[in-house]
Protein backbone atom coordinates (compact mmCIF):
# COMPACT_ATOMS: atom_id res chain seq x y z
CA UNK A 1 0.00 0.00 0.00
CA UNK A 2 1.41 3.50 -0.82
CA UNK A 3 1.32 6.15 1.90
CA UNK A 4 -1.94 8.23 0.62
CA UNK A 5 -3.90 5.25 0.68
CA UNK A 6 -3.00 3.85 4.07
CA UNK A 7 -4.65 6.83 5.74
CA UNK A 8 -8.01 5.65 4.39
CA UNK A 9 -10.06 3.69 6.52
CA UNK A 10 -12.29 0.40 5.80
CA UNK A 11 -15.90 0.08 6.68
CA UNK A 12 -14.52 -2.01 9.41
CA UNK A 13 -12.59 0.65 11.00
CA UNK A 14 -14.93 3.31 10.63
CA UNK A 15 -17.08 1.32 12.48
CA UNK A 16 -14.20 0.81 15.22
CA UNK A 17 -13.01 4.56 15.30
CA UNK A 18 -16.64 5.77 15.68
CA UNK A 19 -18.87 3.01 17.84
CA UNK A 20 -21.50 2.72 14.91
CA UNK A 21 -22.64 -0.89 14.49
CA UNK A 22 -20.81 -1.74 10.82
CA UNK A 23 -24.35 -2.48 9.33
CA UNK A 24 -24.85 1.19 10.46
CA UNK A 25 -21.93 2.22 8.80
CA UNK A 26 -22.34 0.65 5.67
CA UNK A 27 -26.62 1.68 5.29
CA UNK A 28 -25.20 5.48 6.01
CA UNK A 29 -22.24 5.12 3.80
CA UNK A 30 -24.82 4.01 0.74
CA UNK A 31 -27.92 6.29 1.91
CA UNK A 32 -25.16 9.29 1.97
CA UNK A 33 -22.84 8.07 -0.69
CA UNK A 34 -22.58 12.00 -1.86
CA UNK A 35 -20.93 13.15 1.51
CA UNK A 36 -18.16 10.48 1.84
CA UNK A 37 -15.25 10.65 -0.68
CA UNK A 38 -13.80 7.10 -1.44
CA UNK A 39 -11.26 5.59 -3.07
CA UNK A 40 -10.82 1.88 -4.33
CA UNK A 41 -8.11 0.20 -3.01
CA UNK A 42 -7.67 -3.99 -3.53
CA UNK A 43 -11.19 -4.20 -5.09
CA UNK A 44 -12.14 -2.50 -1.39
CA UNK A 45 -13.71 0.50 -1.00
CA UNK A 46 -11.81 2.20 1.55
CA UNK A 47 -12.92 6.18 3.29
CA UNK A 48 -11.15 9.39 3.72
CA UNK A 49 -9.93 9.51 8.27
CA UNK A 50 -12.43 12.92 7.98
CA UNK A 51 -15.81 10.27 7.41
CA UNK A 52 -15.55 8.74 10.80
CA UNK A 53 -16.34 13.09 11.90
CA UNK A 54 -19.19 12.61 9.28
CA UNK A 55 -20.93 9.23 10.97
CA UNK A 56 -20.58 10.60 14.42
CA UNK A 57 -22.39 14.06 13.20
CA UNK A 58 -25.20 11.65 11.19
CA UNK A 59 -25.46 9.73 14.62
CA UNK A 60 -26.34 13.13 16.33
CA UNK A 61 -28.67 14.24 14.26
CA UNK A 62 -30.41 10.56 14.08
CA UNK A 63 -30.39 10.61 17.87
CA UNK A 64 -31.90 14.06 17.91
CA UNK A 65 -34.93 12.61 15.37
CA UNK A 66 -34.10 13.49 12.39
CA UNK A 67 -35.18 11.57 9.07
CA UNK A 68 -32.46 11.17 6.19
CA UNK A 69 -34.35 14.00 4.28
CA UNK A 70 -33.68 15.81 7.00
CA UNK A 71 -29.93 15.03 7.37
CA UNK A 72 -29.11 15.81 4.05
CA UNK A 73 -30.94 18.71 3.88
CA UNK A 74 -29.23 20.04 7.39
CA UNK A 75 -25.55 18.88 5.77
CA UNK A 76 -26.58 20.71 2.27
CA UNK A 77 -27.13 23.70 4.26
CA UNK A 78 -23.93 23.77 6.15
CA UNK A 79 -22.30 23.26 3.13
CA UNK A 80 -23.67 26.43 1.95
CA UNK A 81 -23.20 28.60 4.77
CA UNK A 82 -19.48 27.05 5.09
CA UNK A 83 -18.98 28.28 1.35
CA UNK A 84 -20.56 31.59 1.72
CA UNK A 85 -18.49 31.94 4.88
CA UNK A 86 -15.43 31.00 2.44
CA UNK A 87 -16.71 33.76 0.05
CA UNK A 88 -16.74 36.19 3.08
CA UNK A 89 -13.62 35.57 4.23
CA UNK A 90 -12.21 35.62 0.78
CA UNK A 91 -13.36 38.85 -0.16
CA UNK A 92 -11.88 40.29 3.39
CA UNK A 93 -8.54 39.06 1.39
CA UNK A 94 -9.02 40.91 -1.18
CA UNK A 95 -9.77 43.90 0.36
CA UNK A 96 -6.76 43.72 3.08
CA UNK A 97 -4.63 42.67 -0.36
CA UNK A 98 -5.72 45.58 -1.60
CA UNK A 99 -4.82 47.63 1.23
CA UNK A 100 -1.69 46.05 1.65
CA UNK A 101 -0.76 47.04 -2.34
CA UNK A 102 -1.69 51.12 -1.78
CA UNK A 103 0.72 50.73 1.46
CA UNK A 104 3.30 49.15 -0.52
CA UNK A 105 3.16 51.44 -2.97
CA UNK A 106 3.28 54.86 -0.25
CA UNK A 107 6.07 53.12 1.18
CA UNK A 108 7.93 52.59 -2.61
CA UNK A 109 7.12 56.23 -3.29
CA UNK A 110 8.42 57.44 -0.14
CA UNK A 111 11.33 55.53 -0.71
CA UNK A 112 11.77 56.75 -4.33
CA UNK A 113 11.68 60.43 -2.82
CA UNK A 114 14.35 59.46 -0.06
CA UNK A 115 16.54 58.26 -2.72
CA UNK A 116 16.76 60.96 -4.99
CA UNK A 117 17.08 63.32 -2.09
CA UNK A 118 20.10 61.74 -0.98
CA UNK A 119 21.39 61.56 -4.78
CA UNK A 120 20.73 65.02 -4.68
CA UNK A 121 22.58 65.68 -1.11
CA UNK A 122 25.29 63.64 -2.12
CA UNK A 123 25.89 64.90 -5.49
CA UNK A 124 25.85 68.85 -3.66
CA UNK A 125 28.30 67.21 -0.99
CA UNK A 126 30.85 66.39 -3.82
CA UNK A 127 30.22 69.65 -5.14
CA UNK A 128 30.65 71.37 -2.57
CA UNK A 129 33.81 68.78 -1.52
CA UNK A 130 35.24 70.51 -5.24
CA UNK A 131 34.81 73.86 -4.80
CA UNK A 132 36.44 73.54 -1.66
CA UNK A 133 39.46 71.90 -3.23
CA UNK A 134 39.50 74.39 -6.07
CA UNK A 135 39.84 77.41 -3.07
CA UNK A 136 42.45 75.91 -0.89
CA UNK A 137 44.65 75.58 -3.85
CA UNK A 138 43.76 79.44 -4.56
């Protein structure tokens, strides 16, 4: 087995890791197919580690009385919210990215300004340095 594919998880030992009955495990696992990514693996079907967080939250929301309807419904509208959240937070990138770019560029004008002033102070300086050469040797 290659490294990626160890970290997934049988039905077996989703049913360890989370204390759902296997035959649980495997009626969720087909009822919610949609939520559970999956990989084949030997001719097994073997779970991403994050699915045993996924049974435990369908367990919850069984033991509270919800139908499957229900369930989906509830995890469709997380899934929203979470990506609307994503969008928000996404956005507040941009704008700080934004802010961060007018900074930047203050700070490379300022910079620019500083430079040529001391081209210009140093360039006087040897000037000045010259014309007092040229007097002492008057």
């Amino acid at each position: 087995m290659t490294p990626e594919i160890m970290e997934y998880l049988s039905v077996m030992e989703l049913s360890q890791k989370s204390g759902i009955p296997r035959t649980t495990v495997r009626r969720w696992l087909k009822q919610f197919e949609e939520f559970f990514p999956s990989e084949v693996n030997d001719d097994r079907i073997v779970y991403a580690p994050d699915t045993v967080r996924t049974l435990r939250w369908i367990e919850r929301q069984r033991q509270r009385g919800l139908t499957f309807a229900e369930i989906k419904s509830s995890w469709i509208r997380s899934l929203v919210r979470m990506a609307i959240e994503d969008d928000d937070a996404i956005r507040s990138l941009d704008r700080e990215n934004i802010r961060l770019k007018r900074e930047a560029k203050v700070w490379q004008e300022s910079r620019e300004r500083w430079s040529q002033n001391y081209r210009e102070l140093h360039q006087r300086a040897r000037t000045a340095n010259l014309w007092q050469r040229i007097f002492r040797t008057w």
